[in-house]
N, C-alpha and C. Protein backbone atom coordinates (compact mmCIF):
# COMPACT_ATOMS: atom_id res chain seq x y z
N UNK A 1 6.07 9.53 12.44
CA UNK A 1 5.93 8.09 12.61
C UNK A 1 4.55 7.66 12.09
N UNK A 2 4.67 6.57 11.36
CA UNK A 2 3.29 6.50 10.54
C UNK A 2 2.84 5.04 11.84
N UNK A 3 1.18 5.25 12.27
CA UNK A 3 0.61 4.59 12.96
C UNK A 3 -1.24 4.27 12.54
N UNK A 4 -1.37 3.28 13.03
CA UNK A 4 -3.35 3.14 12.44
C UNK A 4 -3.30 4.29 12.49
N UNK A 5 -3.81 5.43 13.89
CA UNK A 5 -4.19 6.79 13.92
C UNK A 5 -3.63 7.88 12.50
N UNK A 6 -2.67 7.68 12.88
CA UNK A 6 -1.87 8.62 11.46
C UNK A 6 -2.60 8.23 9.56
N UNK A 7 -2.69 6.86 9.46
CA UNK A 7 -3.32 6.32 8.40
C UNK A 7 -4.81 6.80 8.05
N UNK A 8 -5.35 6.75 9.39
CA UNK A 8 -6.85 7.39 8.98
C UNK A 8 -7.38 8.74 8.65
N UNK A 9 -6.18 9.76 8.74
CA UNK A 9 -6.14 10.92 7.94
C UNK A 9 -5.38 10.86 6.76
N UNK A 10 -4.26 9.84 6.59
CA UNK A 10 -4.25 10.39 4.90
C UNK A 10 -4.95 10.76 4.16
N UNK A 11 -3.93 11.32 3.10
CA UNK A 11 -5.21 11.20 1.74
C UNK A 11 -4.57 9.99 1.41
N UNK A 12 -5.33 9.84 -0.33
CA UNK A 12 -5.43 8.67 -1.04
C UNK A 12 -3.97 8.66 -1.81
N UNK A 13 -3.14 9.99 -1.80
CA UNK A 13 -2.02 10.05 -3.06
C UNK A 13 -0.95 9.88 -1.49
N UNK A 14 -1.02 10.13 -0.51
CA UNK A 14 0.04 9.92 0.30
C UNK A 14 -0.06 8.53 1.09
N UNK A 15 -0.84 7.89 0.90
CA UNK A 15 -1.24 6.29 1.07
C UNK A 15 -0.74 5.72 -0.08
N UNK A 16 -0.94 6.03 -1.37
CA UNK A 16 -0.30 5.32 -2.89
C UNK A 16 1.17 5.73 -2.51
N UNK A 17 1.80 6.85 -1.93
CA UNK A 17 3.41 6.39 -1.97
C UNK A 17 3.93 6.07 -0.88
N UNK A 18 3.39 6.12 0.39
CA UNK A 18 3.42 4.86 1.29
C UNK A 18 3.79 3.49 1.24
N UNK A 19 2.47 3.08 0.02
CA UNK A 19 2.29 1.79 -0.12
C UNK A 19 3.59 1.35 -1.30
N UNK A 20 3.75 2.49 -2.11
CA UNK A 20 4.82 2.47 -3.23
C UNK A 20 6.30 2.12 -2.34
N UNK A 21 6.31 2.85 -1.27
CA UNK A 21 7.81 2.80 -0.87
C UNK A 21 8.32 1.86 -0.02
N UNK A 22 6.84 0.89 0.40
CA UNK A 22 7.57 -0.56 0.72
C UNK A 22 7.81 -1.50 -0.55
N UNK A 23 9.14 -2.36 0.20
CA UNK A 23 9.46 -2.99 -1.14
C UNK A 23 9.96 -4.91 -0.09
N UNK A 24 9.34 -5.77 -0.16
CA UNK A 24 9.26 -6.79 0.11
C UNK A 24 10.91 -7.34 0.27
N UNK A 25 11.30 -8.16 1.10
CA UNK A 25 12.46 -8.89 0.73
C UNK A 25 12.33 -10.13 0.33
N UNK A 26 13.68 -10.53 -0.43
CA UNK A 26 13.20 -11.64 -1.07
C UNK A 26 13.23 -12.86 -0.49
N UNK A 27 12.17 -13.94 -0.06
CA UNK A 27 12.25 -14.96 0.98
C UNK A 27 11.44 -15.14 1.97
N UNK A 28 10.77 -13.40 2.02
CA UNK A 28 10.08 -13.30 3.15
C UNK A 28 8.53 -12.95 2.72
N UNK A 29 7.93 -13.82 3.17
CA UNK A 29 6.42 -14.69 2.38
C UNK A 29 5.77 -13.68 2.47
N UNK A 30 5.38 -13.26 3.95
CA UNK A 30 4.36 -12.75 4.41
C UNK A 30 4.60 -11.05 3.79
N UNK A 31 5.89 -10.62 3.72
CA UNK A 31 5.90 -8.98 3.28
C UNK A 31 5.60 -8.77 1.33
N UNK A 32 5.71 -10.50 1.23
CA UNK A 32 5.27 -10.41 -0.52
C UNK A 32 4.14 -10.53 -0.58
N UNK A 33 3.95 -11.34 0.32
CA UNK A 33 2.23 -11.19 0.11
C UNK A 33 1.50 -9.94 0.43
N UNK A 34 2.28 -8.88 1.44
CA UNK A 34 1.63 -7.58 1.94
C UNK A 34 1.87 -6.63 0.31
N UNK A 35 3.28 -7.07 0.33
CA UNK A 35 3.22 -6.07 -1.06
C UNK A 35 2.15 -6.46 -2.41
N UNK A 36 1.93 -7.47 -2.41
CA UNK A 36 1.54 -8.00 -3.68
C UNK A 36 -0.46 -7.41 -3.54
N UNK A 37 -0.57 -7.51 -2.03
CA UNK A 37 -1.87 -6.97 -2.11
C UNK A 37 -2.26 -5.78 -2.28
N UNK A 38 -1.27 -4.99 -1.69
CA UNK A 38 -1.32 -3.39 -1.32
C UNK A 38 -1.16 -2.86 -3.41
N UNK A 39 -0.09 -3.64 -4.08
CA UNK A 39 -0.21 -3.00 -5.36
C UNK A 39 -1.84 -3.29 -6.23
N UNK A 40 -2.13 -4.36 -5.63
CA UNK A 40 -3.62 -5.04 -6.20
C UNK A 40 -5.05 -3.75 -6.11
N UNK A 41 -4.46 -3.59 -4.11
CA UNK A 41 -5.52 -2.91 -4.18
C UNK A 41 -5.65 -1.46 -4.46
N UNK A 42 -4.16 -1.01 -4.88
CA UNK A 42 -4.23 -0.01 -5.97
C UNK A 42 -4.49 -0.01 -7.26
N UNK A 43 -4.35 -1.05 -7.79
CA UNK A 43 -4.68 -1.28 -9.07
C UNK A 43 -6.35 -0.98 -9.15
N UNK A 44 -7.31 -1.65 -8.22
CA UNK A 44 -8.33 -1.54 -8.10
C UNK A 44 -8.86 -0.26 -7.69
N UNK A 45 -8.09 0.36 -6.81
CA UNK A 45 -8.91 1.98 -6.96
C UNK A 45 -8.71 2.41 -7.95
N UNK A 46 -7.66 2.37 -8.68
CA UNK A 46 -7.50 3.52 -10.13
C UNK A 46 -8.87 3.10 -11.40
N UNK A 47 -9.42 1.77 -11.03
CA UNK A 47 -9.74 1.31 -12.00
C UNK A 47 -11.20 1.84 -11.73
N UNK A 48 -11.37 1.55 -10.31
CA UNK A 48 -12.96 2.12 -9.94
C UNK A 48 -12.65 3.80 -10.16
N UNK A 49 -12.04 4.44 -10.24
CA UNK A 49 -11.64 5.73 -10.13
C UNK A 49 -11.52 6.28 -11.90
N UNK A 50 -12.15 5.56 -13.41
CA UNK A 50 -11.77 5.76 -14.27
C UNK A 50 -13.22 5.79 -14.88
């Protein structure tokens, strides 16, 4: 069961498919907006990470 506690030991590649394997429904604001950030702020580690 993934929980805060559980999150603060990932690593960084089992947090990227975490974040990969939610997928928003369509209509529902607030989980597009969760998704839309969570891909952002992957976008932004890879980039600081290059």
């Amino acid at each position: 069961m993934i929980n805060p506690v559980t999150i603060q030991y990932m690593s960084r590649e089992e947090i990227e498919r975490l974040l990969f394997s939610f997928s928003a429904e369509a209509g529902n604001s607030e989980a597009e907006a969760f998704e839309a950030l969570a891909r952002r702020l992957l976008a932004l580690l890879e980039k600081a990470s290059d």
